[in-house]
N, C-alpha and C. Protein backbone atom coordinates (compact mmCIF):
# COMPACT_ATOMS: atom_id res chain seq x y z
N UNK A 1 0.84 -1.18 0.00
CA UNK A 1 0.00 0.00 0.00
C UNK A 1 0.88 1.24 0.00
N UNK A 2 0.56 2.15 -0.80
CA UNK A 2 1.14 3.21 -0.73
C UNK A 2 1.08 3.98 0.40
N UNK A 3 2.11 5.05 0.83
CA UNK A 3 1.83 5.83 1.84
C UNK A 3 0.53 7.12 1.31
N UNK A 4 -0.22 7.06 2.58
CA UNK A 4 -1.27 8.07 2.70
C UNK A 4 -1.22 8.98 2.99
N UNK A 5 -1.93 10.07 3.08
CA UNK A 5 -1.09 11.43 3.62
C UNK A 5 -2.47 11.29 4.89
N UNK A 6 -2.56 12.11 5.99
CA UNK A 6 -3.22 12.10 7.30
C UNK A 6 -5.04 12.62 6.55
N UNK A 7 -5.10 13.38 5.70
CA UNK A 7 -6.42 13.82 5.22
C UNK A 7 -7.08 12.50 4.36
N UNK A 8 -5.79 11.91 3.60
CA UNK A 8 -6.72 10.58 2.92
C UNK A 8 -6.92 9.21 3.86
N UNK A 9 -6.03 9.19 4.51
CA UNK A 9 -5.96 8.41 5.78
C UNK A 9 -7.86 8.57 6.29
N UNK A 10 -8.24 9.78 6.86
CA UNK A 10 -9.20 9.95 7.28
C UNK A 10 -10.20 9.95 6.67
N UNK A 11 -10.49 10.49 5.36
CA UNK A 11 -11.67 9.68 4.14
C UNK A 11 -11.65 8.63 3.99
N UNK A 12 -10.62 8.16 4.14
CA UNK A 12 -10.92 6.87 3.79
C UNK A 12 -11.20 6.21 5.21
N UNK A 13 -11.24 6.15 6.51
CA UNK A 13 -11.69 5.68 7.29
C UNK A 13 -13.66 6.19 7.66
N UNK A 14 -13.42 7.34 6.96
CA UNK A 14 -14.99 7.90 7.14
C UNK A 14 -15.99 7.65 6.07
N UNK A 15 -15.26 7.23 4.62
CA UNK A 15 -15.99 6.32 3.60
C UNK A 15 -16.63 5.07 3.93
N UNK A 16 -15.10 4.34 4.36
CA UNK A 16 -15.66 3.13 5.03
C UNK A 16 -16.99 3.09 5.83
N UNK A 17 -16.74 3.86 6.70
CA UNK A 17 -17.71 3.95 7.98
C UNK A 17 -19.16 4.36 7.58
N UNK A 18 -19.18 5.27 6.74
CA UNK A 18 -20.18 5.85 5.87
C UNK A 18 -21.24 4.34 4.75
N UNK A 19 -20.64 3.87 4.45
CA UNK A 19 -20.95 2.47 3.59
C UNK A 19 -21.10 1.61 4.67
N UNK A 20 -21.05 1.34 5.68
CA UNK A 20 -21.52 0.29 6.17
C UNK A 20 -22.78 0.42 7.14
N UNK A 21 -23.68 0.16 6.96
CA UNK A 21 -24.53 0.01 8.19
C UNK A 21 -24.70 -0.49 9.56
N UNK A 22 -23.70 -1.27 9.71
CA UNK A 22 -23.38 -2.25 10.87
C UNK A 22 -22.37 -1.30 11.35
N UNK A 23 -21.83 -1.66 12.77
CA UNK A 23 -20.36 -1.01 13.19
C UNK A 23 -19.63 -2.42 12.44
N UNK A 24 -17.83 -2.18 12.46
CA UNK A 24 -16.86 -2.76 11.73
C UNK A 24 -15.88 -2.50 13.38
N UNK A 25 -15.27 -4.47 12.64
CA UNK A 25 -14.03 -3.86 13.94
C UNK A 25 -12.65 -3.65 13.36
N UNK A 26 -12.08 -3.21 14.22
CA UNK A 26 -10.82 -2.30 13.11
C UNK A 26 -9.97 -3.16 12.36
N UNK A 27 -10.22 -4.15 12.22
CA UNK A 27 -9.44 -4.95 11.13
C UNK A 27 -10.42 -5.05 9.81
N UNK A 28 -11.69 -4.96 9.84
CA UNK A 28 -12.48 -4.64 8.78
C UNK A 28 -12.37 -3.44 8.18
N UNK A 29 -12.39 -2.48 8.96
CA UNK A 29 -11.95 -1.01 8.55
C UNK A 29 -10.86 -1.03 8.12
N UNK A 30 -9.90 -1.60 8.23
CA UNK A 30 -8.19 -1.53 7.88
C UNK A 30 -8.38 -2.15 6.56
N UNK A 31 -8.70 -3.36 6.48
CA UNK A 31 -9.22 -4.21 5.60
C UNK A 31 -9.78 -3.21 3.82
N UNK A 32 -11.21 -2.84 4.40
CA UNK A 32 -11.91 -1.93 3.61
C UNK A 32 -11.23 -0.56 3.28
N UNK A 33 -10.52 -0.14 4.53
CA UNK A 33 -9.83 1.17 3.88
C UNK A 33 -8.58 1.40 2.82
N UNK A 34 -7.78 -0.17 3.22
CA UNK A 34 -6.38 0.13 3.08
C UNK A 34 -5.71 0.77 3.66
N UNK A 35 -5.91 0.70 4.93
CA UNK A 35 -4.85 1.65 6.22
C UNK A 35 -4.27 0.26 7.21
N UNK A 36 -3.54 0.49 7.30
CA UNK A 36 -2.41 -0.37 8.28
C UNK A 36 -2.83 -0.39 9.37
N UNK A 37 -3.36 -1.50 9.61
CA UNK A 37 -4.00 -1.93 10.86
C UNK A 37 -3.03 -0.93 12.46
N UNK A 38 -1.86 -0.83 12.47
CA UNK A 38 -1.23 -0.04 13.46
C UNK A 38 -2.15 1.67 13.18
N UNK A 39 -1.43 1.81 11.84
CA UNK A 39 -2.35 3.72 11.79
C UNK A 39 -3.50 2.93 12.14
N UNK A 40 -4.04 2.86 11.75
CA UNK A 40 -5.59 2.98 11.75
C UNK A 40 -6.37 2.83 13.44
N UNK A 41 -5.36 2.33 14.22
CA UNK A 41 -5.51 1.95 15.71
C UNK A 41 -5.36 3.83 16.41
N UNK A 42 -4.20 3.94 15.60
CA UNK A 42 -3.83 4.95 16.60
C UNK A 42 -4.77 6.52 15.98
N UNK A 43 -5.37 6.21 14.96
CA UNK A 43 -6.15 7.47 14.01
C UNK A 43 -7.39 6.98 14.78
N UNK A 44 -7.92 5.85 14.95
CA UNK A 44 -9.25 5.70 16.00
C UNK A 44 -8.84 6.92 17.34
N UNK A 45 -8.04 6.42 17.55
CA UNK A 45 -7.42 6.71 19.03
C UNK A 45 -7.84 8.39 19.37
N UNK A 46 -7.15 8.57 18.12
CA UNK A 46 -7.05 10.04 17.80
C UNK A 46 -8.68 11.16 17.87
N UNK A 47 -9.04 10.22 17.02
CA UNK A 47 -10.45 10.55 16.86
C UNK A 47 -11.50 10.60 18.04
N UNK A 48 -11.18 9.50 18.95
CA UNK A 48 -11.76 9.13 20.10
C UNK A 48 -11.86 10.46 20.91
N UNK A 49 -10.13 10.76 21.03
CA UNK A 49 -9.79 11.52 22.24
C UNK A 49 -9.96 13.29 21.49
N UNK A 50 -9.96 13.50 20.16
CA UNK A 50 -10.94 14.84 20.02
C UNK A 50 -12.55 15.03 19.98
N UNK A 51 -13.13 13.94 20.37
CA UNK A 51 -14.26 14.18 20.54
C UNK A 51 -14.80 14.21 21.92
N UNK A 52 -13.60 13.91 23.14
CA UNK A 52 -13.90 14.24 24.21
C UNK A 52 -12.98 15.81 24.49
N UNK A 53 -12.07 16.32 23.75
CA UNK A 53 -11.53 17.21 24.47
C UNK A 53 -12.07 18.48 24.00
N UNK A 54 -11.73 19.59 24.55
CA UNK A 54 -12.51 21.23 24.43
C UNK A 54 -11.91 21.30 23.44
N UNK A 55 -13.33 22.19 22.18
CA UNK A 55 -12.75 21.88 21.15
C UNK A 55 -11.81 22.99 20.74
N UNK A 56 -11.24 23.34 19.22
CA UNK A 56 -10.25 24.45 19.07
C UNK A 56 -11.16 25.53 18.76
N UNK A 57 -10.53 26.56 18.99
CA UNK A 57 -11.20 27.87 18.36
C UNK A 57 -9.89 28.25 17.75
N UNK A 58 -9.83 28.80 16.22
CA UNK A 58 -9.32 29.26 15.18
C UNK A 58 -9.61 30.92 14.74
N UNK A 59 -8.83 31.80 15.56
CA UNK A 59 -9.13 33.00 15.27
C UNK A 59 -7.74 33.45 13.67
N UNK A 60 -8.46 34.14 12.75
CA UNK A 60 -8.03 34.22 12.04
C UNK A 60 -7.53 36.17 12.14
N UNK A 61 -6.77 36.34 11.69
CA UNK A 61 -6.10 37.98 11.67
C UNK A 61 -5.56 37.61 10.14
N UNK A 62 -5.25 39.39 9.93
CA UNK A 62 -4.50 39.32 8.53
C UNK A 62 -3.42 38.89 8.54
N UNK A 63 -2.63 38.64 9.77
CA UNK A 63 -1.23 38.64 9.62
C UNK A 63 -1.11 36.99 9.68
N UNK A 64 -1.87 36.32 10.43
CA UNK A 64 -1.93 34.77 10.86
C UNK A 64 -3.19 34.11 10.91
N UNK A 65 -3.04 32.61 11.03
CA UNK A 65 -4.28 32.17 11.72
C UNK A 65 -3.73 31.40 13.13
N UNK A 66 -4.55 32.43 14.27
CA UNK A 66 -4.22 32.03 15.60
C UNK A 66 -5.09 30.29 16.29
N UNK A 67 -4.48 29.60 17.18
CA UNK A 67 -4.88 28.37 17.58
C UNK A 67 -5.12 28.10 18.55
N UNK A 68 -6.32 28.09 19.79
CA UNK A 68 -6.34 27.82 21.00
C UNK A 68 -7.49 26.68 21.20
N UNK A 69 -7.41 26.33 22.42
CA UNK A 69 -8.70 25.32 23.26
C UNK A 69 -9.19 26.66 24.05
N UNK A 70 -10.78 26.05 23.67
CA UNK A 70 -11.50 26.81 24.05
C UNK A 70 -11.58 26.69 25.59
N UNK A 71 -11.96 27.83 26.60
CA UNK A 71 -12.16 27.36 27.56
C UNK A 71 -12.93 26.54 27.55
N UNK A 72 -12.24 25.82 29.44
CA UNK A 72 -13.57 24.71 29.59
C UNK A 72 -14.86 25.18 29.98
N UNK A 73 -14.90 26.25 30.82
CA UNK A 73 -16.01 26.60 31.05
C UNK A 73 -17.57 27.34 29.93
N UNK A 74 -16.31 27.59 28.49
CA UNK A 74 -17.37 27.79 27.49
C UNK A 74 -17.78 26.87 26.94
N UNK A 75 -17.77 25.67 27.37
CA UNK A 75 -18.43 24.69 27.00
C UNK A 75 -19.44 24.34 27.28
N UNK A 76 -20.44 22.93 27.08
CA UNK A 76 -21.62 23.10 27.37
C UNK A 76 -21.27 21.96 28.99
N UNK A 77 -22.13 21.69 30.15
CA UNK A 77 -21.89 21.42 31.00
C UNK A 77 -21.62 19.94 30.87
N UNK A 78 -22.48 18.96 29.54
CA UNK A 78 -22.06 18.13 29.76
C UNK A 78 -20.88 17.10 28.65
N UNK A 79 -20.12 18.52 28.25
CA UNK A 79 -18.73 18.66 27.37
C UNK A 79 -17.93 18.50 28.65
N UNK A 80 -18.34 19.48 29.59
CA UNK A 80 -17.10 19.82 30.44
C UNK A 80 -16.90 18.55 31.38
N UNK A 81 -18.04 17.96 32.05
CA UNK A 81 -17.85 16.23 32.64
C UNK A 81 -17.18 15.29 31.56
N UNK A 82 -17.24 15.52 30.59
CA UNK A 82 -16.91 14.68 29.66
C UNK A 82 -15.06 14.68 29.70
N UNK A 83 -14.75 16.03 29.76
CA UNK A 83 -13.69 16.39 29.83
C UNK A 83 -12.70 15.61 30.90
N UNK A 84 -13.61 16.39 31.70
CA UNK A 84 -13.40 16.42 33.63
C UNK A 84 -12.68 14.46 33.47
N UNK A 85 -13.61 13.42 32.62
CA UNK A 85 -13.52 12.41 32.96
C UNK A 85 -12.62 11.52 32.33
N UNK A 86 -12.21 12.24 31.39
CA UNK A 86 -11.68 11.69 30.50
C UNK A 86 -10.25 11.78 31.00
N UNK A 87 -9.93 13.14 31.56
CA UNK A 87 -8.49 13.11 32.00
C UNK A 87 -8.01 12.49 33.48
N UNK A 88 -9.34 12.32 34.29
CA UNK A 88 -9.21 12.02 35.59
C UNK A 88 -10.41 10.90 35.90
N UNK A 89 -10.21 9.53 35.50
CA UNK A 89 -11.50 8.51 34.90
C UNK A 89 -12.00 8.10 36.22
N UNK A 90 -11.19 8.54 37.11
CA UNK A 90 -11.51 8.00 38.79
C UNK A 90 -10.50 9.14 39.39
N UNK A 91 -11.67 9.18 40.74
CA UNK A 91 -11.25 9.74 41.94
C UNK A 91 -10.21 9.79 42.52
N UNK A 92 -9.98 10.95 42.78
CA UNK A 92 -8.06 10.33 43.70
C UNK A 92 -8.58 10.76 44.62
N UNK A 93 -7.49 10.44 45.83
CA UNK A 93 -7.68 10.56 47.09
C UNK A 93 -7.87 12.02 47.68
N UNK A 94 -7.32 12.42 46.86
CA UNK A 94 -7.01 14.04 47.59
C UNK A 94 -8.06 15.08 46.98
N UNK A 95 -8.92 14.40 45.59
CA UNK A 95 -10.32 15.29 45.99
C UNK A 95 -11.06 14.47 46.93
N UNK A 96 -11.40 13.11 47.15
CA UNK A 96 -11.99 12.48 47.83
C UNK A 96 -12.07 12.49 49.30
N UNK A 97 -10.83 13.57 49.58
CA UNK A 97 -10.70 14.01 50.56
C UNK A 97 -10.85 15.28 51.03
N UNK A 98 -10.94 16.17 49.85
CA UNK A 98 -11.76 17.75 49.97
C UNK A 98 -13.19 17.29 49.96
N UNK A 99 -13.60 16.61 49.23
CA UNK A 99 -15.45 15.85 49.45
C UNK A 99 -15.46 15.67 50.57
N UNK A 100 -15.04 15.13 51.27
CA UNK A 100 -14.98 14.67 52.72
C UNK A 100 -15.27 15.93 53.87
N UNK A 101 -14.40 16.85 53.59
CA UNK A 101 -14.29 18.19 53.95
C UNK A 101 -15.62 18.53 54.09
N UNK A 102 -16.02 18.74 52.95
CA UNK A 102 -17.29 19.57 52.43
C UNK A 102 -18.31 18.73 52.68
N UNK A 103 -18.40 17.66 52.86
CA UNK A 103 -19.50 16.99 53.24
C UNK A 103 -19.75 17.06 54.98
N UNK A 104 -18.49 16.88 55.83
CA UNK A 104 -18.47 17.55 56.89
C UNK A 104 -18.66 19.18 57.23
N UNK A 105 -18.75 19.70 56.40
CA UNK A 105 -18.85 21.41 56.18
C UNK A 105 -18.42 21.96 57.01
N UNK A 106 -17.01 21.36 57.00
CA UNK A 106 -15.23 22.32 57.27
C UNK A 106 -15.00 23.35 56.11
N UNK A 107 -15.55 23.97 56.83
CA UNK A 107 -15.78 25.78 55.49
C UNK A 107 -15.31 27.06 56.17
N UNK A 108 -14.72 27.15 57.37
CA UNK A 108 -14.55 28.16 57.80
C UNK A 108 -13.45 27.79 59.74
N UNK A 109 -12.57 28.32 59.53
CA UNK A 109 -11.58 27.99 60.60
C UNK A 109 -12.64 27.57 62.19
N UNK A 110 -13.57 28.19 62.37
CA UNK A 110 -14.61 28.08 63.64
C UNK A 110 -15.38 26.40 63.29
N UNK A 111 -15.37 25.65 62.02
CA UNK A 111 -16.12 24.46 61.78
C UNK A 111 -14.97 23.76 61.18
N UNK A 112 -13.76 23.74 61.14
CA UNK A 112 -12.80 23.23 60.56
C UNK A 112 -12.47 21.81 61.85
N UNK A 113 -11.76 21.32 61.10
CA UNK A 113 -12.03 19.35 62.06
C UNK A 113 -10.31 18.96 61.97
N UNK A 114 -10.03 18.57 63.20
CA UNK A 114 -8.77 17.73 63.54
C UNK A 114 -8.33 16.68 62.35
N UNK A 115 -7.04 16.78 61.77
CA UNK A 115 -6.82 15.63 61.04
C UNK A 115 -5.24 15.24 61.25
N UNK A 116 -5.39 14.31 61.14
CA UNK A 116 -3.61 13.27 61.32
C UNK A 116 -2.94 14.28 60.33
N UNK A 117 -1.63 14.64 60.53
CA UNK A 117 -0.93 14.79 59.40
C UNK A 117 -0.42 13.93 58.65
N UNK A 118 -0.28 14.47 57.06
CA UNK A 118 0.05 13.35 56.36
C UNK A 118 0.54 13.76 55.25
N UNK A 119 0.92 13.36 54.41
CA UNK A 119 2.03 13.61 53.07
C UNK A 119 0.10 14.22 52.26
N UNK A 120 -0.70 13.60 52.04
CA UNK A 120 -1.86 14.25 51.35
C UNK A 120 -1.95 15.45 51.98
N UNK A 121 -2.01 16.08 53.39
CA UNK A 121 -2.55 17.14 54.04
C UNK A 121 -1.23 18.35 53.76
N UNK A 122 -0.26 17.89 53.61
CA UNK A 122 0.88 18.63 53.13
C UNK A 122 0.49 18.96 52.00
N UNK A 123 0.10 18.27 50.78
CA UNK A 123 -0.27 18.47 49.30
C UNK A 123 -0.97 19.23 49.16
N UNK A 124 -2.44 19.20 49.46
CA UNK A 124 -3.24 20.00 49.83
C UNK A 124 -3.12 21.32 50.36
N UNK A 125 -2.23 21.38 51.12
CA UNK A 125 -2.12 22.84 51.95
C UNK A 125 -1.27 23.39 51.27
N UNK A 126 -0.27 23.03 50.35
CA UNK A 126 0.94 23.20 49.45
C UNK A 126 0.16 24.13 48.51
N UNK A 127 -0.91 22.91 47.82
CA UNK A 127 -1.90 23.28 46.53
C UNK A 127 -3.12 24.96 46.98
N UNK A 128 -2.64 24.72 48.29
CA UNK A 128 -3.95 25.99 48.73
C UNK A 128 -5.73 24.95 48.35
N UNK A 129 -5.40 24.13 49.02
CA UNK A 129 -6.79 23.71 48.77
C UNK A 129 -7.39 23.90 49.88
N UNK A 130 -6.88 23.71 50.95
CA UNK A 130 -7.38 23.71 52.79
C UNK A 130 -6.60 24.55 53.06
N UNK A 131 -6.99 24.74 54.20
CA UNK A 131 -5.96 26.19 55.05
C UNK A 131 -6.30 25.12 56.54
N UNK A 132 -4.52 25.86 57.27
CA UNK A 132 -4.55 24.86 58.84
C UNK A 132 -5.07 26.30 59.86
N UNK A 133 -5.76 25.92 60.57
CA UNK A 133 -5.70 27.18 61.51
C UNK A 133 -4.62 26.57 62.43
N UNK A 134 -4.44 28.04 63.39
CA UNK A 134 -3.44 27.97 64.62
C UNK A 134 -3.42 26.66 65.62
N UNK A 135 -4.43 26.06 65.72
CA UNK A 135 -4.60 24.49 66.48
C UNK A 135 -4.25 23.35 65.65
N UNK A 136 -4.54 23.85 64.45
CA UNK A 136 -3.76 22.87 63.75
C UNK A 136 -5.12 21.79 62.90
N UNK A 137 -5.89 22.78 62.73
CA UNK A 137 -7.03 21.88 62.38
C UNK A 137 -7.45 22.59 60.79
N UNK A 138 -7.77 21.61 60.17
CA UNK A 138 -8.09 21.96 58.33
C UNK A 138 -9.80 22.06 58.03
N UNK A 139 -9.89 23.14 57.31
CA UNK A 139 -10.75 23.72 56.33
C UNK A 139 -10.43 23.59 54.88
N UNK A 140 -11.34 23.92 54.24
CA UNK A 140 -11.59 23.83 52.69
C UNK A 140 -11.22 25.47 52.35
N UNK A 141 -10.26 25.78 51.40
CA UNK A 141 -10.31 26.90 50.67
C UNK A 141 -11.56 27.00 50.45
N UNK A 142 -11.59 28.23 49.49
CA UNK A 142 -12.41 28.93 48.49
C UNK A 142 -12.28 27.61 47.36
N UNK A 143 -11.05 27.50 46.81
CA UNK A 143 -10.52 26.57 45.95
C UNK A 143 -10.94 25.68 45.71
N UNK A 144 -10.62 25.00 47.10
CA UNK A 144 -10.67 23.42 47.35
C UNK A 144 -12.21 23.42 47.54
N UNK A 145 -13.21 24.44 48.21
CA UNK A 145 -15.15 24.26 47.86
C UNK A 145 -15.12 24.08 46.52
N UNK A 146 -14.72 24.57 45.73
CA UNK A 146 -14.89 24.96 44.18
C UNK A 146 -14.86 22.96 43.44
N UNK A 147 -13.65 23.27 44.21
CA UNK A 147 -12.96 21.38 43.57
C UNK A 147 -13.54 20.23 44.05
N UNK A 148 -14.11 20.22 45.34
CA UNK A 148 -15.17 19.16 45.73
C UNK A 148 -16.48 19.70 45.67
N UNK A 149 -17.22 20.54 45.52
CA UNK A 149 -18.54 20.85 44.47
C UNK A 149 -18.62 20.40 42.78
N UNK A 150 -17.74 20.64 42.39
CA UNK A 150 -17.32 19.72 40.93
C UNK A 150 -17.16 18.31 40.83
N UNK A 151 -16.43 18.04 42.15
CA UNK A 151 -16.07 16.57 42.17
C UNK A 151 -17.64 15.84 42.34
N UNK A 152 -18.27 16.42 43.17
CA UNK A 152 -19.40 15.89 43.45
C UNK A 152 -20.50 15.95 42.31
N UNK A 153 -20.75 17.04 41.41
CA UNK A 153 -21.39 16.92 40.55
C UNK A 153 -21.16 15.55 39.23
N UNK A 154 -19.52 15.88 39.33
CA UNK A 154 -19.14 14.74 37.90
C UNK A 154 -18.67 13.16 38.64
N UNK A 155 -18.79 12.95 39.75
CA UNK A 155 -18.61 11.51 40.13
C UNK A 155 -19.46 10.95 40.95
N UNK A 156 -20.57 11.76 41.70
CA UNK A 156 -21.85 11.16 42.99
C UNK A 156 -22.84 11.71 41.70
């Protein structure tokens, strides 16, 4: 097979796809396209992971055409979980542990709660997610509300 260039590469995976009525598994598509079962793995791949990420915005000037990701927040809400999940597919400990916070509603140094120190509570306080008061007891930033209110929407 001759080499393809990346635009015929992709007609021809969207011809394929287009002609068949059934789904195809990627050795049929490789098969039908004439793409090398390796490209054709990693051009899925490709495809997969721009249809979860924020998409580009293309501002054009006379002098150039400029290239950015759009914010996440101009997205639609359930672009932005999509996002949210794609880069972080599970919980880590250390929002699971600002949830924790906030579910206890440690929001303010007067309701803030005793915790062990620990290499996470270092991270956290590093990151400005919690703040220690003078006794030595942790609250939720501004931040860290922000980051377990999110967490809670895109994983409970």
């Amino acid at each position: 097979m001759p080499k393809k260039t990346p635009e015929e590469i992709l007609e021809s995976i969207e011809t394929v796809l287009m002609e068949s009525k059934e789904p195809l598994s990627l050795n049929e598509i490789s098969q039908r396209s004439r793409v090398y079962p390796s490209t054709l793995k990693r051009y899925v791949g490709l495809i997969m992971r721009m249809q979860i990420m924020p998409k580009i915005e293309v501002i054009e000037t006379k002098a150039a055409k400029l290239v950015k990701l759009k914010e996440l927040s101009s997205l639609p809400e359930e672009e932005q979980v999509k996002v949210i999940k794609s880069h972080f597919p599970f919980i880590t400990p250390d929002i699971e542990f600002l949830v924790g916070l906030l579910k206890e509603k440690a929001l303010s140094p007067e309701s803030a709660i005793q915790v062990k120190e620990s290499p996470l509570i270092k991270k956290l306080l590093e990151q400005q997610h919690v703040i220690k008061t003078r006794e030595g007891r942790i609250y939720l930033s501004e931040t860290g509300r922000v980051i377990a209110k999110g967490a809670i929407e895109v994983y409970y």
